[in-house]
Protein backbone atom coordinates (compact mmCIF):
# COMPACT_ATOMS: atom_id res chain seq x y z
CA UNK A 1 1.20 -4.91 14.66
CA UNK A 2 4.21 -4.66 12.14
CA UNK A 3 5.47 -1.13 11.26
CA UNK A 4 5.89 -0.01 8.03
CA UNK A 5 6.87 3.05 6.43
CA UNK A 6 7.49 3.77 2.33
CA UNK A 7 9.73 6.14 0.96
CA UNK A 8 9.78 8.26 -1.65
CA UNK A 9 11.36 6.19 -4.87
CA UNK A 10 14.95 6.47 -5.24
CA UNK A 11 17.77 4.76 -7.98
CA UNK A 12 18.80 1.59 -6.92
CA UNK A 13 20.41 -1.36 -8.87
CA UNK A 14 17.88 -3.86 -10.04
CA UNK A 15 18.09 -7.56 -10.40
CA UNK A 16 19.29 -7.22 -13.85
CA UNK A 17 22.06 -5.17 -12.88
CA UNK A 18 21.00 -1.95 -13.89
CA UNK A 19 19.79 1.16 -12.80
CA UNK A 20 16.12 1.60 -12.21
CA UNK A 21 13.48 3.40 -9.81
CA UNK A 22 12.07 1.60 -6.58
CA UNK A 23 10.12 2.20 -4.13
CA UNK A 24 12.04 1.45 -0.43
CA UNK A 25 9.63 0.13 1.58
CA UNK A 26 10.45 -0.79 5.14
CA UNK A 27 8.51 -4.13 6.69
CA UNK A 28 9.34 -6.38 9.33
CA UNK A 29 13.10 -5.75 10.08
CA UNK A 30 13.86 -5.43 6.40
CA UNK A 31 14.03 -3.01 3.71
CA UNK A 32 12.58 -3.90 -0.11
CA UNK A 33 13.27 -2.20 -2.62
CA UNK A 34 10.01 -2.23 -5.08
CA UNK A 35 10.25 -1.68 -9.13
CA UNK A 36 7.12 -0.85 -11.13
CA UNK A 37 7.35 -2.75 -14.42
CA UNK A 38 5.35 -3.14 -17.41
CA UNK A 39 4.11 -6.64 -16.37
CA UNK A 40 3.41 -5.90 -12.49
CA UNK A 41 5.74 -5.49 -9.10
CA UNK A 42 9.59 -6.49 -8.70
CA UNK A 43 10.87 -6.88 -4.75
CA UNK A 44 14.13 -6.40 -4.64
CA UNK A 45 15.99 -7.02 -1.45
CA UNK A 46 18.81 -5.18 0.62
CA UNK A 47 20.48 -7.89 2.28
CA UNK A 48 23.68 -5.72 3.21
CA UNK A 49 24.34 -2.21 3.70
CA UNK A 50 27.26 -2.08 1.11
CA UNK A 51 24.50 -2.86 -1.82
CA UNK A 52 24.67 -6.53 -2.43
CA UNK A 53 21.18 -7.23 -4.08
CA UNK A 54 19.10 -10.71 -4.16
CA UNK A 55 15.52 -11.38 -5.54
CA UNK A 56 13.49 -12.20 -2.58
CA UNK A 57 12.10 -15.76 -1.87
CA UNK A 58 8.71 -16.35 -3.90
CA UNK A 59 6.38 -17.16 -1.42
CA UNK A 60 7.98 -13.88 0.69
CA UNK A 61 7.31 -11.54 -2.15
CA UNK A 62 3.96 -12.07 -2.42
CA UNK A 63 3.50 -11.44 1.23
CA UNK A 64 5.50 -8.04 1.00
CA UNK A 65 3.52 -7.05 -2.20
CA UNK A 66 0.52 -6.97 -0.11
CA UNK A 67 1.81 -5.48 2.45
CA UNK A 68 3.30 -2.70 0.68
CA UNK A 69 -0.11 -2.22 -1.63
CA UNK A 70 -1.89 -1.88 2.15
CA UNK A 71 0.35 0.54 2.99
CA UNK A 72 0.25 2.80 -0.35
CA UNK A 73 -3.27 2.91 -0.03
CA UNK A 74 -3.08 4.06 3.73
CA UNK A 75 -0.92 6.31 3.18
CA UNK A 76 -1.65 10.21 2.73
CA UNK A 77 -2.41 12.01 -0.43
């Protein structure tokens, strides 16, 4: 089983370059940074601890999305 863990949403630097809220959600030896938008989820990854951003690969983002939906809904109220 892969541990995950969310926590609480924090200001990071989105793929556009500016500031926004996400979500950092911890999943299989990486942490993903996850905006709320108007038109659905972002994942944003942390490749580096000094803050270099990336998007993350297509076909991976859809895989943490539903991982990281799983986990908000197991998570306590």
């Amino acid at each position: 089983m892969i541990m995950t863990s969310i926590r609480p949403q924090r200001d990071v630097i989105g793929t556009t370059g500016q500031l926004c809220k996400a979500w950092e959600f911890d999943y299989h030896r990486a942490t993903f940074y996850i905006q709320e938008t108007e038109t659905g989820y972002v994942v944003i990854e942390e490749t580096r601890p000094r803050g270099n951003w990336r998007p993350v690969q297509p076909q991976r983002c859809q895989m943490v999305l539903a991982e990281f939906q799983r986990a908000q809904r197991a998570r306590p109220r």
